[in-house]
C-alpha atoms as a PDB file:
ATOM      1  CA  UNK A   1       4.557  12.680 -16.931  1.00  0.00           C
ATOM      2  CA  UNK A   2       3.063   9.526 -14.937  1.00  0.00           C
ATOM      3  CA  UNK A   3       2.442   6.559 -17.772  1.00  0.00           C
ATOM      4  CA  UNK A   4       0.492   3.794 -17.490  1.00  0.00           C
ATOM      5  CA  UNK A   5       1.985   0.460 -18.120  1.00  0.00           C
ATOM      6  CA  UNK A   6       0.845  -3.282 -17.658  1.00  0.00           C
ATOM      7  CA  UNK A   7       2.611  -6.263 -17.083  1.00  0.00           C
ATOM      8  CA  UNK A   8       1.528  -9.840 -16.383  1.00  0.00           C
ATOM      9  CA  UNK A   9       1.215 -12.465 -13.422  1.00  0.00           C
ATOM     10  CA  UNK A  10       0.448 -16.035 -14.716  1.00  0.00           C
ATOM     11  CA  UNK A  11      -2.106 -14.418 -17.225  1.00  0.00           C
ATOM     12  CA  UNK A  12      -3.456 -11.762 -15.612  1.00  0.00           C
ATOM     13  CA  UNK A  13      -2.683  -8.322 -16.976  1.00  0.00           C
ATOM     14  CA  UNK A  14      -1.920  -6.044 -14.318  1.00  0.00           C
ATOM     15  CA  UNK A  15      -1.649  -1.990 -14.649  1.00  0.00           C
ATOM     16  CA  UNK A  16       0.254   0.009 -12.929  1.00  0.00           C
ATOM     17  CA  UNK A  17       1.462   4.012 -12.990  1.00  0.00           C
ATOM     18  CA  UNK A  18       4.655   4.646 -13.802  1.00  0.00           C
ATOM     19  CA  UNK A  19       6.364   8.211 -12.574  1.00  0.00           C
ATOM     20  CA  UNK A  20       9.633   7.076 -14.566  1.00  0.00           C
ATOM     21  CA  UNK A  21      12.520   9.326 -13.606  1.00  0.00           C
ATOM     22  CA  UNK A  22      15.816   8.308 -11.421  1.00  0.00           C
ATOM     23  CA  UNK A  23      14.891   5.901  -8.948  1.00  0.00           C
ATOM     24  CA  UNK A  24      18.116   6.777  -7.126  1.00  0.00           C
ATOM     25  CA  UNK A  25      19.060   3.306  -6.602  1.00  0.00           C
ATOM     26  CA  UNK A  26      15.947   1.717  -5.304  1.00  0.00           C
ATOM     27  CA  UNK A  27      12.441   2.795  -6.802  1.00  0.00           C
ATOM     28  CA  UNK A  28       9.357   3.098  -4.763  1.00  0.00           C
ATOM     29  CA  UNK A  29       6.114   0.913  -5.228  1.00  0.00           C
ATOM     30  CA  UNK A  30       3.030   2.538  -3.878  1.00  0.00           C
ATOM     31  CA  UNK A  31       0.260  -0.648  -2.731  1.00  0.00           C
ATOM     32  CA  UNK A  32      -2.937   1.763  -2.508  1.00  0.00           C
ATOM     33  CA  UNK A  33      -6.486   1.017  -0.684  1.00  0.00           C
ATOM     34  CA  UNK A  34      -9.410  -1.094  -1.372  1.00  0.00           C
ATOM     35  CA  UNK A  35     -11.169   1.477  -3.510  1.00  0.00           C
ATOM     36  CA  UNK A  36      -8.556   3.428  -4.757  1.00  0.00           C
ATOM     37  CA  UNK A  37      -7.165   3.657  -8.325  1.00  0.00           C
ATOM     38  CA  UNK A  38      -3.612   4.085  -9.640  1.00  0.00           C
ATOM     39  CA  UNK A  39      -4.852   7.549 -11.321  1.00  0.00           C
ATOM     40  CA  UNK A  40      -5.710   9.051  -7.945  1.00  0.00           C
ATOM     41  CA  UNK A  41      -2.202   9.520  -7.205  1.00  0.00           C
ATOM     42  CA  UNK A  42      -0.802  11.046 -10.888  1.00  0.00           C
ATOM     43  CA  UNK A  43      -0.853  14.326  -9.084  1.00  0.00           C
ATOM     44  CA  UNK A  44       1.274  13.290  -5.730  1.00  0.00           C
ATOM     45  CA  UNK A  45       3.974  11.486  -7.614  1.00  0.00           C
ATOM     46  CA  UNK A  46       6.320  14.006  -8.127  1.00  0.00           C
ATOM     47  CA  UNK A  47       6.508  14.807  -4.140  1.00  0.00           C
ATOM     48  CA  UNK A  48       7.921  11.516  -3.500  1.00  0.00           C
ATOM     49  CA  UNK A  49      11.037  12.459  -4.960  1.00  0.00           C
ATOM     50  CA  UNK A  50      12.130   9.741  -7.012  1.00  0.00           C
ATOM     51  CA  UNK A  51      10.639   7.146  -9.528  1.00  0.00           C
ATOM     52  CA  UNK A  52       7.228   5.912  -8.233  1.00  0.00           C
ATOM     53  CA  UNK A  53       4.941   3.266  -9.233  1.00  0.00           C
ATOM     54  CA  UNK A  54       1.449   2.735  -7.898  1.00  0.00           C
ATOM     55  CA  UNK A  55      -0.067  -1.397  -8.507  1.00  0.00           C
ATOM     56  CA  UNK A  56      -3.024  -1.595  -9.320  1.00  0.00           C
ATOM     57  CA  UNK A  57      -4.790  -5.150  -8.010  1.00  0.00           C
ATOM     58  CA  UNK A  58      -6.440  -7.558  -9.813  1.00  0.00           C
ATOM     59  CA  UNK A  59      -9.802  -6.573 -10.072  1.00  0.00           C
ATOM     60  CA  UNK A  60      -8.988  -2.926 -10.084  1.00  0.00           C
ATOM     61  CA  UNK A  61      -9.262  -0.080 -12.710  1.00  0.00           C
ATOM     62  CA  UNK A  62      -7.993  -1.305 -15.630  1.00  0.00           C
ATOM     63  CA  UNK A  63      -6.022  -4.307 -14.297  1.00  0.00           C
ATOM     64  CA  UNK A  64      -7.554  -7.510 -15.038  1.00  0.00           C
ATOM     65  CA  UNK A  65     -10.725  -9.205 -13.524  1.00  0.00           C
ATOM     66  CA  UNK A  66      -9.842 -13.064 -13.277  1.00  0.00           C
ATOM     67  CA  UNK A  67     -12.180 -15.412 -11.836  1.00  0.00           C
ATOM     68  CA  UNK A  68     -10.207 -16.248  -9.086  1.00  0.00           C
ATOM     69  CA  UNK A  69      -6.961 -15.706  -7.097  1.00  0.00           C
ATOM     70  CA  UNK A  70      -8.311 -12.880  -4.957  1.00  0.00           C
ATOM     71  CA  UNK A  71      -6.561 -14.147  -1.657  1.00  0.00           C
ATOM     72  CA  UNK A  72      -3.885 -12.492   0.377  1.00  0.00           C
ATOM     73  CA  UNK A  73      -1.140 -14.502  -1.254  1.00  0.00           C
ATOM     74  CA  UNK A  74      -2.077 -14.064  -4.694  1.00  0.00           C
ATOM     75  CA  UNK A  75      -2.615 -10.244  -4.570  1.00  0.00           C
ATOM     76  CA  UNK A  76       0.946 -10.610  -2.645  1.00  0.00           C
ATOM     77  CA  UNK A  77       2.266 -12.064  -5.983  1.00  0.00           C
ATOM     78  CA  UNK A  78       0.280  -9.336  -7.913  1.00  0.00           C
ATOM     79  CA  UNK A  79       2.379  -6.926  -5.808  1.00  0.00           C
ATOM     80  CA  UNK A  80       5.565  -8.951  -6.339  1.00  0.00           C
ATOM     81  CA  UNK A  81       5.005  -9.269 -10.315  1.00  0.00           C
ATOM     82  CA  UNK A  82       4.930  -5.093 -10.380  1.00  0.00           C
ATOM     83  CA  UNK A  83       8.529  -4.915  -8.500  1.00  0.00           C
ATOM     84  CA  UNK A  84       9.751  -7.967 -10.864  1.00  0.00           C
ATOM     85  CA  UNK A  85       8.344  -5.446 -14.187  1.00  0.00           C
ATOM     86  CA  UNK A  86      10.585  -2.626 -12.994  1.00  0.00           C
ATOM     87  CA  UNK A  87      13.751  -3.586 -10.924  1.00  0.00           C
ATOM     88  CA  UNK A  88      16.023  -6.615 -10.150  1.00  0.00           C
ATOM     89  CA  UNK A  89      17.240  -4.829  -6.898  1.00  0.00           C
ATOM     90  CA  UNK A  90      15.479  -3.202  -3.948  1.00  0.00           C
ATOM     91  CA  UNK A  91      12.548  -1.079  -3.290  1.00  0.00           C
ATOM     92  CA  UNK A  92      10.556   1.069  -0.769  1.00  0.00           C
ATOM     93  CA  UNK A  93       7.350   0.116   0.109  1.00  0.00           C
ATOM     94  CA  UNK A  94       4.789   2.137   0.440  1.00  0.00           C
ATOM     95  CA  UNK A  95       0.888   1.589   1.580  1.00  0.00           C
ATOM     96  CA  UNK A  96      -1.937   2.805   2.466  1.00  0.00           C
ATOM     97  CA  UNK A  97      -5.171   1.306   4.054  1.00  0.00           C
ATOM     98  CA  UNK A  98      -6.040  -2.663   3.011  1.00  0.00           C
ATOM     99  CA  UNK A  99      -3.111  -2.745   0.374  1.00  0.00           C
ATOM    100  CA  UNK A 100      -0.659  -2.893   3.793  1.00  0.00           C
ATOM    101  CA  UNK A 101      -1.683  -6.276   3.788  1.00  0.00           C
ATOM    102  CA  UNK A 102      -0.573  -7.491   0.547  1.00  0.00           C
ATOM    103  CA  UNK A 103       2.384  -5.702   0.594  1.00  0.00           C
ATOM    104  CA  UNK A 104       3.794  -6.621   3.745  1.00  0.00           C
ATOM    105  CA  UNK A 105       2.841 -10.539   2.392  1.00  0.00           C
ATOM    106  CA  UNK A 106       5.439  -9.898  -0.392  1.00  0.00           C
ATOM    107  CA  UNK A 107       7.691  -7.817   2.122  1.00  0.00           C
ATOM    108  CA  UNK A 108       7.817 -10.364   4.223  1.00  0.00           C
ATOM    109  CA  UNK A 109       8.771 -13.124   1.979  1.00  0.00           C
ATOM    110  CA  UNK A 110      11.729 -11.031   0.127  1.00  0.00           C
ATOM    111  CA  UNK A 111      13.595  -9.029   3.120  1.00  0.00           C
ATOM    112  CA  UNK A 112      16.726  -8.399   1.133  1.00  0.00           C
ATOM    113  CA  UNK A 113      14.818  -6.289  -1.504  1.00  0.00           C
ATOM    114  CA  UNK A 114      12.794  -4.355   0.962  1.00  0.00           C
ATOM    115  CA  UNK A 115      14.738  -0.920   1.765  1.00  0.00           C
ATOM    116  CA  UNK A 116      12.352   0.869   3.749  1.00  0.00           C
ATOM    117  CA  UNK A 117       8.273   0.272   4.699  1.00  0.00           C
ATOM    118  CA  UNK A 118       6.015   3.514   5.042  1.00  0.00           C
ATOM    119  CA  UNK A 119       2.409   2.499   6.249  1.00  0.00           C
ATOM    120  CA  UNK A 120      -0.603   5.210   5.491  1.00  0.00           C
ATOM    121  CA  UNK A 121      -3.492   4.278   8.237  1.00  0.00           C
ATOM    122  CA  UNK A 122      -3.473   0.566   9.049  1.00  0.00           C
ATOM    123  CA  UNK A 123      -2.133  -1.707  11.042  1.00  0.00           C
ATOM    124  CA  UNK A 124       0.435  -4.517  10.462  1.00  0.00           C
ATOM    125  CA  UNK A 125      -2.499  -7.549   9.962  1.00  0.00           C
ATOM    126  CA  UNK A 126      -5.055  -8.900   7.395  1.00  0.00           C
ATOM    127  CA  UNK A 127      -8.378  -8.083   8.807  1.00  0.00           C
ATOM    128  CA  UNK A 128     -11.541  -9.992   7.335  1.00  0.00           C
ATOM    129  CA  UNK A 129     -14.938  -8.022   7.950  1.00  0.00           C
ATOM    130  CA  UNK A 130     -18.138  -7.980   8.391  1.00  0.00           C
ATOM    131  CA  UNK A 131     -20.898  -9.132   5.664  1.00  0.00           C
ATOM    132  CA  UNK A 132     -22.307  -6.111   6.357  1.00  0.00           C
ATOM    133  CA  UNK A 133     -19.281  -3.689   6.447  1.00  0.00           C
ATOM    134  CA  UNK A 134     -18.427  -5.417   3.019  1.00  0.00           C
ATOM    135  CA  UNK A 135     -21.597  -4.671   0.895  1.00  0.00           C
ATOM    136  CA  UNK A 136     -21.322  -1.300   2.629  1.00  0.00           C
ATOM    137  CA  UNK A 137     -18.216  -0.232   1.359  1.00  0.00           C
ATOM    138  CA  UNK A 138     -18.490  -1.910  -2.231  1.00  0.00           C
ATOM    139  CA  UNK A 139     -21.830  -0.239  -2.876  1.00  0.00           C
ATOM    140  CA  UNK A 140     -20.535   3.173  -1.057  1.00  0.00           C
ATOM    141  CA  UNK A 141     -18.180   6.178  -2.523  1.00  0.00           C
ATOM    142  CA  UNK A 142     -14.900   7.179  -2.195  1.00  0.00           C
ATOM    143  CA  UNK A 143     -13.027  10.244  -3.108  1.00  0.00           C
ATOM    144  CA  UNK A 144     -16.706  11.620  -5.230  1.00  0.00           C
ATOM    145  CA  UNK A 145     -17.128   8.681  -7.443  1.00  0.00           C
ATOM    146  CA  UNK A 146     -18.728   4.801  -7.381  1.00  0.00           C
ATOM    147  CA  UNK A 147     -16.832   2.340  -5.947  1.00  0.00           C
ATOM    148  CA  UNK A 148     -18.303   0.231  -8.634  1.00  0.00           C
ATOM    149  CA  UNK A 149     -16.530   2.035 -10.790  1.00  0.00           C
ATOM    150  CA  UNK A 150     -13.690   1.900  -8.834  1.00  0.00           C
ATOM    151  CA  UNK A 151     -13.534  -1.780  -7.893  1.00  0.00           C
ATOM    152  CA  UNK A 152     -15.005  -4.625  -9.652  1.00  0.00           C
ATOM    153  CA  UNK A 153     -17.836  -5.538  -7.007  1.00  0.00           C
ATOM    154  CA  UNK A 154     -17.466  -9.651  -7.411  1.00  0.00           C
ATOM    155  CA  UNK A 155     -13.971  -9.161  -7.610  1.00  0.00           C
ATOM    156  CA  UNK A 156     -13.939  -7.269  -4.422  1.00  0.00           C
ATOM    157  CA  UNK A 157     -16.380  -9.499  -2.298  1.00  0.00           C
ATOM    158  CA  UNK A 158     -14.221 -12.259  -3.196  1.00  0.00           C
ATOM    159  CA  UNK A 159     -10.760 -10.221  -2.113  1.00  0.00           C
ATOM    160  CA  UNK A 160     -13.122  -9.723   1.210  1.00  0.00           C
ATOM    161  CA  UNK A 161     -14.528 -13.474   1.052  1.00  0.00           C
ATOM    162  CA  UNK A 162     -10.580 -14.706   1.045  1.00  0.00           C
ATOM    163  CA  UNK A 163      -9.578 -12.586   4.007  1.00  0.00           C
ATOM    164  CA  UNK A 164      -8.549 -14.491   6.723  1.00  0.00           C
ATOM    165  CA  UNK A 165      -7.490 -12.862  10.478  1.00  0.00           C
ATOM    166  CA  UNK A 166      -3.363 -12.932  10.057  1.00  0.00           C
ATOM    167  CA  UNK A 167      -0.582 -10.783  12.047  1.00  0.00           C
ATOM    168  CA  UNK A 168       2.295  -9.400  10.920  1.00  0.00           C
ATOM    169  CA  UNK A 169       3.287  -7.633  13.977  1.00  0.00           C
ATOM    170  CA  UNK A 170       5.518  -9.896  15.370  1.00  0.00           C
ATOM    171  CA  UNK A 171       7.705 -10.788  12.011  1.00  0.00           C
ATOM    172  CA  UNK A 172       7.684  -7.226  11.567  1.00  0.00           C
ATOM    173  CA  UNK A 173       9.227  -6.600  14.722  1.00  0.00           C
ATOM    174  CA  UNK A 174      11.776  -9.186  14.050  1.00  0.00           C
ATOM    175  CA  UNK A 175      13.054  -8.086  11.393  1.00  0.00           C
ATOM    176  CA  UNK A 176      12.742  -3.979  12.100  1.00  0.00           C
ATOM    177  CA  UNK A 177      12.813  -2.251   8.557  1.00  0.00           C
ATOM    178  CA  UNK A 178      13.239   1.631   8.882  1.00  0.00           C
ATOM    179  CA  UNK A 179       9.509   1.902   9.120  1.00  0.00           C
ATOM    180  CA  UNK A 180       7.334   4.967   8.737  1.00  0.00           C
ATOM    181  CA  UNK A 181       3.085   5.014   9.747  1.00  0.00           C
ATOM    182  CA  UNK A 182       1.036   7.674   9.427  1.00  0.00           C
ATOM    183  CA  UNK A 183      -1.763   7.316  11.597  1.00  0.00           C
ATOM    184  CA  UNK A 184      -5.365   9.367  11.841  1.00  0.00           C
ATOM    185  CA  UNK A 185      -7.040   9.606  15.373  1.00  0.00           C
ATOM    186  CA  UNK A 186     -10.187   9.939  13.539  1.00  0.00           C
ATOM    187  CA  UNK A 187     -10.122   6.568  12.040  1.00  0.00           C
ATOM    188  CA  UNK A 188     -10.681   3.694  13.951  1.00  0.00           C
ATOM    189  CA  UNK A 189      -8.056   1.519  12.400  1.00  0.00           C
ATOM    190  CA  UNK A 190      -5.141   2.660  14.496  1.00  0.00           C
ATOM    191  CA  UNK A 191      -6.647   2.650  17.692  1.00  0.00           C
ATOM    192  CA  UNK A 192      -4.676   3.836  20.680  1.00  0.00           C
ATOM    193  CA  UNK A 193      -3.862   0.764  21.590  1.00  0.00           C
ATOM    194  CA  UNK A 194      -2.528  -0.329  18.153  1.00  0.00           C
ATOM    195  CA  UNK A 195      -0.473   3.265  18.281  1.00  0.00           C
ATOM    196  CA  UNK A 196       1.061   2.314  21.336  1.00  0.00           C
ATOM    197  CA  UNK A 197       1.163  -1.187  20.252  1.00  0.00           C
ATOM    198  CA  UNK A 198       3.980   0.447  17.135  1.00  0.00           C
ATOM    199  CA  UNK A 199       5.598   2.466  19.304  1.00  0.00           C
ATOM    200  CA  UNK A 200       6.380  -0.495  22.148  1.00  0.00           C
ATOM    201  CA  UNK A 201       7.868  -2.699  19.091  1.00  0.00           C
ATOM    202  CA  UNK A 202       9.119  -0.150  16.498  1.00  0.00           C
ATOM    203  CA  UNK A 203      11.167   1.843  18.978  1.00  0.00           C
ATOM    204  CA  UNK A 204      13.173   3.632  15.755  1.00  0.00           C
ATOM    205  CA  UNK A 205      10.141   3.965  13.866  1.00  0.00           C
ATOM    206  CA  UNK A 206       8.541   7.531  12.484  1.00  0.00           C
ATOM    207  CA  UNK A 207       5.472   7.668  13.435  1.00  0.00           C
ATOM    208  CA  UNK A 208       3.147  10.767  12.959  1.00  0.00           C
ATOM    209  CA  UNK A 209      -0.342  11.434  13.858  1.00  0.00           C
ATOM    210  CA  UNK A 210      -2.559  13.723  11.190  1.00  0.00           C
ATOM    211  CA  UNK A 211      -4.855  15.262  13.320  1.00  0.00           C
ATOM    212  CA  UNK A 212      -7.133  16.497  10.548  1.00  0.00           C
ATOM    213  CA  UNK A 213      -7.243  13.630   8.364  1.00  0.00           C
ATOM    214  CA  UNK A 214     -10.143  10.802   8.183  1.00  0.00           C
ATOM    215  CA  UNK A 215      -9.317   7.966   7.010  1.00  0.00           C
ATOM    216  CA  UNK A 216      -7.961   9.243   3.975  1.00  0.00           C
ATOM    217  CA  UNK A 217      -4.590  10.610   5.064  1.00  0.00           C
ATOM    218  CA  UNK A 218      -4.505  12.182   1.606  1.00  0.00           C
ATOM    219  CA  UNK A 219      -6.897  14.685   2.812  1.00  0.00           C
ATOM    220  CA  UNK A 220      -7.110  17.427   3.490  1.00  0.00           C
ATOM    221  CA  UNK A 221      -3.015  18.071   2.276  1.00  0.00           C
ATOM    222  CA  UNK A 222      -2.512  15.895  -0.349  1.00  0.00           C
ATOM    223  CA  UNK A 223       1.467  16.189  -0.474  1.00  0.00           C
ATOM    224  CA  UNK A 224       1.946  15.715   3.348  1.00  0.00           C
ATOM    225  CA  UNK A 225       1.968  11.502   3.655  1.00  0.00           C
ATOM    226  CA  UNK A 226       4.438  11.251   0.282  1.00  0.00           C
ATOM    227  CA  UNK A 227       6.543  14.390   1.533  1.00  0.00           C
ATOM    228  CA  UNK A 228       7.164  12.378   5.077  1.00  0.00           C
ATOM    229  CA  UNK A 229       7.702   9.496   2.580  1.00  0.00           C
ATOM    230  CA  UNK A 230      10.582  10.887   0.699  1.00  0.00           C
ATOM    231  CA  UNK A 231      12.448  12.174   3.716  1.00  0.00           C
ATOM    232  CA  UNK A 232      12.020   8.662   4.926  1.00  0.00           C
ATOM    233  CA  UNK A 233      13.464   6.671   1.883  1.00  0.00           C
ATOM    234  CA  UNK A 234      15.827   9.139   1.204  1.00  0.00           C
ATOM    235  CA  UNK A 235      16.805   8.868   5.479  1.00  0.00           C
ATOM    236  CA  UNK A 236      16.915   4.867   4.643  1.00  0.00           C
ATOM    237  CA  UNK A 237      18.906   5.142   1.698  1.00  0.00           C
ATOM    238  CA  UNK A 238      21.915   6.886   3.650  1.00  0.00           C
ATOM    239  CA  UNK A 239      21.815   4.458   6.516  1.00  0.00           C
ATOM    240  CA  UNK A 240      22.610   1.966   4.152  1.00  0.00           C
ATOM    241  CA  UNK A 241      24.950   3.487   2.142  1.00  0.00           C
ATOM    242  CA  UNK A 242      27.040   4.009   5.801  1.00  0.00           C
END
């Protein structure tokens, strides 16, 4: 059974959810969305196959809600403080929606302990938006409940307020991690462009399109995104054990 646990970045007390199990050699650390909580994946956990952790950001759920430090690089170390709590060797990354961001900050910075990247509905940049997109979302729902209750709404207008327009595609392609992205053509996130943009660069990727998902590539099969994750870990894992 999934527990929570907590550990601690320069003060803040950060909560994550821990699968426990074998991690087989390299555990995986699950960076979620904007609005999401760790306890939205409790179910899903086991599918992955192995250990799993989901983070849970500063200003999210019951992680703590500093003052400040909600820019990229920060919540990068908030993602880097999780791995830290649970392993001195390497991990699989796994995202989905704004949390690519942070992640692939951290991934970015500390190659060696990266094994494999799996990407749920994003692309490889930090994307600052809209005032109005912003409130929209914060004062919105997702998955039947408040983001308010979700989110901590100064918390995330400052994460939004620290965005600044970055790329990641190129260092990304430079350094080719087995990489995995899940895309929805109802979204507008991964735009055809951007799709053909990850297949021109990421020639070995996986890439698969979920035809019947929004935006939440969780729905409508909630097993499919961590079942494509497990055969691609477990894929990475034996190319480097060759």
């Amino acid at each position: 059974m999934a527990e929570s646990r907590y550990t601690d970045n320069d003060g803040v007390r950060l909560h994550y959810l821990d699968s426990g199990g074998d991690d087989r050699g390299a555990p995986i650390v699950f960076v979620p969305g904007m609005t999401d909580l760790a306890d939205d994946y409790t179910e899903v956990l086991p599918v992955f196959g192995r250990r799993t952790v989901v983070v849970e950001l500063r200003g999210h759920g019951r992680s703590d809600t500093p003052a400040s430090g909600y820019d990229s690089g920060t919540l990068a170390s908030d993602v880097g403080t999780v791995v830290d709590a649970i392993t001195d060797g390497p991990v699989h990354l796994v995202t989905f929606s704004r949390g690519t961001a942070y992640a692939l900050t951290w991934a970015l910075q500390h190659r060696r302990r990266v094994r494999s990247i799996s990407i749920g509905d994003y692309i490889p940049q930090e994307i600052p938006l809209p005032d109005q997109v912003r409130r929209s979302l914060l004062d919105g729902r997702w998955r039947g409940t408040p983001v308010r209750d979700r989110v901590d709404r100064d918390a995330g207008m400052a994460t939004f307020e620290a965005a600044r327009a970055r790329s990641f595609w190129e260092p990304l392609a430079e350094w080719q991690p087995p990489l995995l992205v899940v895309r929805s053509p109802r979204s507008t996130l991964i735009d055809d462009a951007a799709w053909a943009r990850y297949r021109d660069l990421f020639p070995a990727a996986r890439l698969h399109v979920f035809d019947d998902s929004p935006h939440d590539v969780f729905r409508p099969d909630r097993g499919r995104y961590p079942t494509l994750v497990r055969e691609h870990v477990d894929a990475a894992d034996a190319q480097g054990a060759c």
